[in-house]
Structure formats: C-alpha cells, structure tokens
N, C-alpha and C. Protein backbone atom coordinates (compact mmCIF):
# COMPACT_ATOMS: atom_id res chain seq x y z
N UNK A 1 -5.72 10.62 1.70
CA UNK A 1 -5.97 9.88 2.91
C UNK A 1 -4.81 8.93 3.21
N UNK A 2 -4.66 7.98 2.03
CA UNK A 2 -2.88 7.25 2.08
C UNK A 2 -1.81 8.14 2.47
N UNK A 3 -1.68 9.45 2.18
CA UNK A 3 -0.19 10.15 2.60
C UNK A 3 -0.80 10.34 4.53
N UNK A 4 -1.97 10.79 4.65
CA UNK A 4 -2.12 11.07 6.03
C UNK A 4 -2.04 9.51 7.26
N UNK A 5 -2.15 8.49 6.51
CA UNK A 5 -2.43 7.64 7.40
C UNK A 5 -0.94 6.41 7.48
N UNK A 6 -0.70 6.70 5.86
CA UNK A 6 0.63 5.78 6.00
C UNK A 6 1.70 5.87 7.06
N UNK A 7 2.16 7.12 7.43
CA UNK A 7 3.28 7.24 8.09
C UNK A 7 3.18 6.52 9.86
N UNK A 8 2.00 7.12 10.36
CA UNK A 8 1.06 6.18 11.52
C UNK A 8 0.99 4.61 11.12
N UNK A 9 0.54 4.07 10.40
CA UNK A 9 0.72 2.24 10.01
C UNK A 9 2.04 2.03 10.22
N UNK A 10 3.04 2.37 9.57
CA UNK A 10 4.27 2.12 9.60
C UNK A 10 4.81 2.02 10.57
N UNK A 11 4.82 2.88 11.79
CA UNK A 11 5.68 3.11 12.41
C UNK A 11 5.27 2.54 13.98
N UNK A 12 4.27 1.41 13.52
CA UNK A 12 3.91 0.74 14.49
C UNK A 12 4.68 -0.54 14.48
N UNK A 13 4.59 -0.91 16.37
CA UNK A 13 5.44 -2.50 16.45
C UNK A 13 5.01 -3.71 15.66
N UNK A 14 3.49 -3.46 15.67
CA UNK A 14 2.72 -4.46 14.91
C UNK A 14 2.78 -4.61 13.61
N UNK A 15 2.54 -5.69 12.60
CA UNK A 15 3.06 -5.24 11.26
C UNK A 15 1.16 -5.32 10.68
N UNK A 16 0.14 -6.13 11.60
CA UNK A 16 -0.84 -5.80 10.82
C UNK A 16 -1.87 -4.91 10.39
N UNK A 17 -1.88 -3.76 11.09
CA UNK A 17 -2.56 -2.71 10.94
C UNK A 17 -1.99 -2.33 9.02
N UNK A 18 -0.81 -2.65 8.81
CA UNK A 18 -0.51 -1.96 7.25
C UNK A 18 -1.09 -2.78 6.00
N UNK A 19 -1.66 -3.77 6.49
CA UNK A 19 -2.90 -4.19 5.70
C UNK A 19 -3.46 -3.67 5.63
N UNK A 20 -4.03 -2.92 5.49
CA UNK A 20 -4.98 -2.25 5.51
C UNK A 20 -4.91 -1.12 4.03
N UNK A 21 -3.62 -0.83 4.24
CA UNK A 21 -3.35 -0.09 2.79
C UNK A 21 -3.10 -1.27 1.70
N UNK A 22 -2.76 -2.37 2.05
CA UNK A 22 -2.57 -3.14 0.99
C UNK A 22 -4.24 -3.48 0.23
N UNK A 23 -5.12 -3.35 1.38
CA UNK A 23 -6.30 -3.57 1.08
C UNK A 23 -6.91 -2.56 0.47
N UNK A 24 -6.69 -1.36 0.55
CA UNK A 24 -6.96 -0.20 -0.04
C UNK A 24 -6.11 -0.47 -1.75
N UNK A 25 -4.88 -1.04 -1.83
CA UNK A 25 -3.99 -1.27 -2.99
C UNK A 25 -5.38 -1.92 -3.84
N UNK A 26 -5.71 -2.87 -3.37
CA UNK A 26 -6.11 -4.07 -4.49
C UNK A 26 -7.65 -2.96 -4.66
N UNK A 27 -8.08 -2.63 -3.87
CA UNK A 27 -9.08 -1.51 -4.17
C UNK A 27 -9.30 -0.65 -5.69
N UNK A 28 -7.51 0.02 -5.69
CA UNK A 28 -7.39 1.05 -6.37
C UNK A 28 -6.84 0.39 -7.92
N UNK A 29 -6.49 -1.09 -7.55
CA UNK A 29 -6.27 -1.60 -8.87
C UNK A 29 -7.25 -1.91 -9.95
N UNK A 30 -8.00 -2.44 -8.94
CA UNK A 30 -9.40 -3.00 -9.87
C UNK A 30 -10.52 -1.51 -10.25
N UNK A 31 -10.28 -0.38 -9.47
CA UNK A 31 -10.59 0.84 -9.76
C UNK A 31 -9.86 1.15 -11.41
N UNK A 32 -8.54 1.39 -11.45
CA UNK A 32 -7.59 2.00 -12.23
C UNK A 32 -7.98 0.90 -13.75
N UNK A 33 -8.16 -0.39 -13.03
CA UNK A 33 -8.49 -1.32 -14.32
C UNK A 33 -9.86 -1.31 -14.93
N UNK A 34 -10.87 -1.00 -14.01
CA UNK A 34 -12.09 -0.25 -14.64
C UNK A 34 -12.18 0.19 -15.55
N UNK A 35 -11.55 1.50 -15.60
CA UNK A 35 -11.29 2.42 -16.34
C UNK A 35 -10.92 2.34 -17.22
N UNK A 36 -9.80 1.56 -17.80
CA UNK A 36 -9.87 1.30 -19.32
C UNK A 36 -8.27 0.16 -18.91
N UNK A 37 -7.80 -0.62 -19.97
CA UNK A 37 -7.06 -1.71 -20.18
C UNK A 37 -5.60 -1.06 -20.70
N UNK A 38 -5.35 0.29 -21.35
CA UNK A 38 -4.30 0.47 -22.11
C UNK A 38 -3.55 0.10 -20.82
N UNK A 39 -1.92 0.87 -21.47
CA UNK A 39 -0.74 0.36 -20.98
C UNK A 39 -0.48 1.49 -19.89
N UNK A 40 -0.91 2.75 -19.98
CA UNK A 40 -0.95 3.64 -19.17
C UNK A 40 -1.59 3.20 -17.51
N UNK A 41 -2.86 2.58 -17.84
CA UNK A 41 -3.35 1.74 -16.82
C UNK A 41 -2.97 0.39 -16.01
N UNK A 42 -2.24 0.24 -16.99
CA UNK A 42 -1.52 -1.55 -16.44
C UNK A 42 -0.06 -0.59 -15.24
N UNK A 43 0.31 0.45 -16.39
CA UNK A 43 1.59 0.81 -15.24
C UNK A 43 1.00 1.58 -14.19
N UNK A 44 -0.18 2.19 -13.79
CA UNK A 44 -0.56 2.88 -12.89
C UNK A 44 -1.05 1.72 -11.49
N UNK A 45 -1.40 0.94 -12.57
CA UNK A 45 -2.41 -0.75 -11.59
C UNK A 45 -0.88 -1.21 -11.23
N UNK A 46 -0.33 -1.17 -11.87
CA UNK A 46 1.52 -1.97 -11.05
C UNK A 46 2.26 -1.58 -10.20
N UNK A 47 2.03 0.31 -10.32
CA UNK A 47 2.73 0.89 -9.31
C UNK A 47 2.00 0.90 -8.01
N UNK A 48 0.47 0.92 -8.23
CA UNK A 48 -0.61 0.64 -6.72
C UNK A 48 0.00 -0.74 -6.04
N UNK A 49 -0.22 -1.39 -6.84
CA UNK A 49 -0.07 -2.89 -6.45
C UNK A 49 1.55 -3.09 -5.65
N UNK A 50 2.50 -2.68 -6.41
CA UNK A 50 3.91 -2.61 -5.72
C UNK A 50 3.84 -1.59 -4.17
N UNK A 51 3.47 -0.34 -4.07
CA UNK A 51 3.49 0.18 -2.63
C UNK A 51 2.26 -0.73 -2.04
N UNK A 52 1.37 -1.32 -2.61
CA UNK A 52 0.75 -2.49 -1.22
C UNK A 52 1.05 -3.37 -0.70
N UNK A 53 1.97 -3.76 -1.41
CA UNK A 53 2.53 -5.60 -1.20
C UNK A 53 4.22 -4.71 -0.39
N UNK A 54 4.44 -3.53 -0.85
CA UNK A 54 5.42 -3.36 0.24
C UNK A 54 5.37 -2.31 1.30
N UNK A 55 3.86 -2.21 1.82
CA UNK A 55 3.57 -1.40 2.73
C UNK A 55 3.72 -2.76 3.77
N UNK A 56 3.37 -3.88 3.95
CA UNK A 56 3.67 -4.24 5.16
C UNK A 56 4.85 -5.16 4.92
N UNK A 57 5.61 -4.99 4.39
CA UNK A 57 6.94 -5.62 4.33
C UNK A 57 7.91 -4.56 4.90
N UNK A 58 7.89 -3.51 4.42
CA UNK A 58 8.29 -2.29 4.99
C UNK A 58 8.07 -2.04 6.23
N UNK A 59 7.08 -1.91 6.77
CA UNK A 59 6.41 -2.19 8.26
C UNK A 59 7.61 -3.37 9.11
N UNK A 60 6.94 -4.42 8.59
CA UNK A 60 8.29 -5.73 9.20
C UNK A 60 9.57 -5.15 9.68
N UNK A 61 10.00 -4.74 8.54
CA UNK A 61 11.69 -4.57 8.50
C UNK A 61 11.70 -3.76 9.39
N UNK A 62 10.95 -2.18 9.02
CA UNK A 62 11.56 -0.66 8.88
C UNK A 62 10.19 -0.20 10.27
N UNK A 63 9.25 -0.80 10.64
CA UNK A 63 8.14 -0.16 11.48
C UNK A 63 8.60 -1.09 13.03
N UNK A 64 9.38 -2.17 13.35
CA UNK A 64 9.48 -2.65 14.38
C UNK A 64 10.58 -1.85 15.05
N UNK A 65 11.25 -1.34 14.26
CA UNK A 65 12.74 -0.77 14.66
C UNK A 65 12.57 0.80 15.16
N UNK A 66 11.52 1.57 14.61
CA UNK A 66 11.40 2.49 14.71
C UNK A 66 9.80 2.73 15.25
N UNK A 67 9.30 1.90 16.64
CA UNK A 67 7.85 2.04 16.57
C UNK A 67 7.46 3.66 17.14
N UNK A 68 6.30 3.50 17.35
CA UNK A 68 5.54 5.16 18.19
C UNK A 68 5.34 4.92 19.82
C-alpha cells in the first residue's frame, strides 16, 4: 500500500498529506517492536522510522519542485 501511495504524497505542493506515512512509520514500529526486542528488530524499527521522518522532509525539498 506504501509503494502505491508514496509516489502520489510526494509529489504534491503541499508537504502535509506525507504525514500520513510517517504516521503509518510509528505504526509499523511499535508493530515490528511487538514482535520481539532482538537486534534484527531494532534495525528493521530504525529503518521504518528513518523513511517516516524523511517522507515529509523529502516532500519539502523534492515534492514542491516537482508537484502533480
């Protein structure tokens, strides 16, 4: 659903609609951390967490310049 919807968030003038995946991020962290604590999980919960916090930073920069 993230690969189908990201490219649409992005490439809008607005930067807040890409909250929305960030909100989906913190979703999938506390999901992934559920699941168990090893280190496999901490790097899977870090890499969610990093594309949410730069889905609308990305947006900012890279979605005003190039809107739909």
């Amino acid at each position: 659903m993230t690969l189908y919807s990201a490219p649409g968030l992005l490439r809008r003038s607005e930067w807040w609609p890409a909250l929305s995946l960030s909100a989906g991020a913190v979703v999938g962290v506390v999901s992934v951390l559920a699941l168990g604590q090893g280190r496999r999980y901490w790097v899977a919960a870090s890499a969610i967490a990093l594309v949410g916090a730069a889905a609308p930073l990305a947006n900012r920069l890279w979605g005003r310049h190039h809107p739909i």
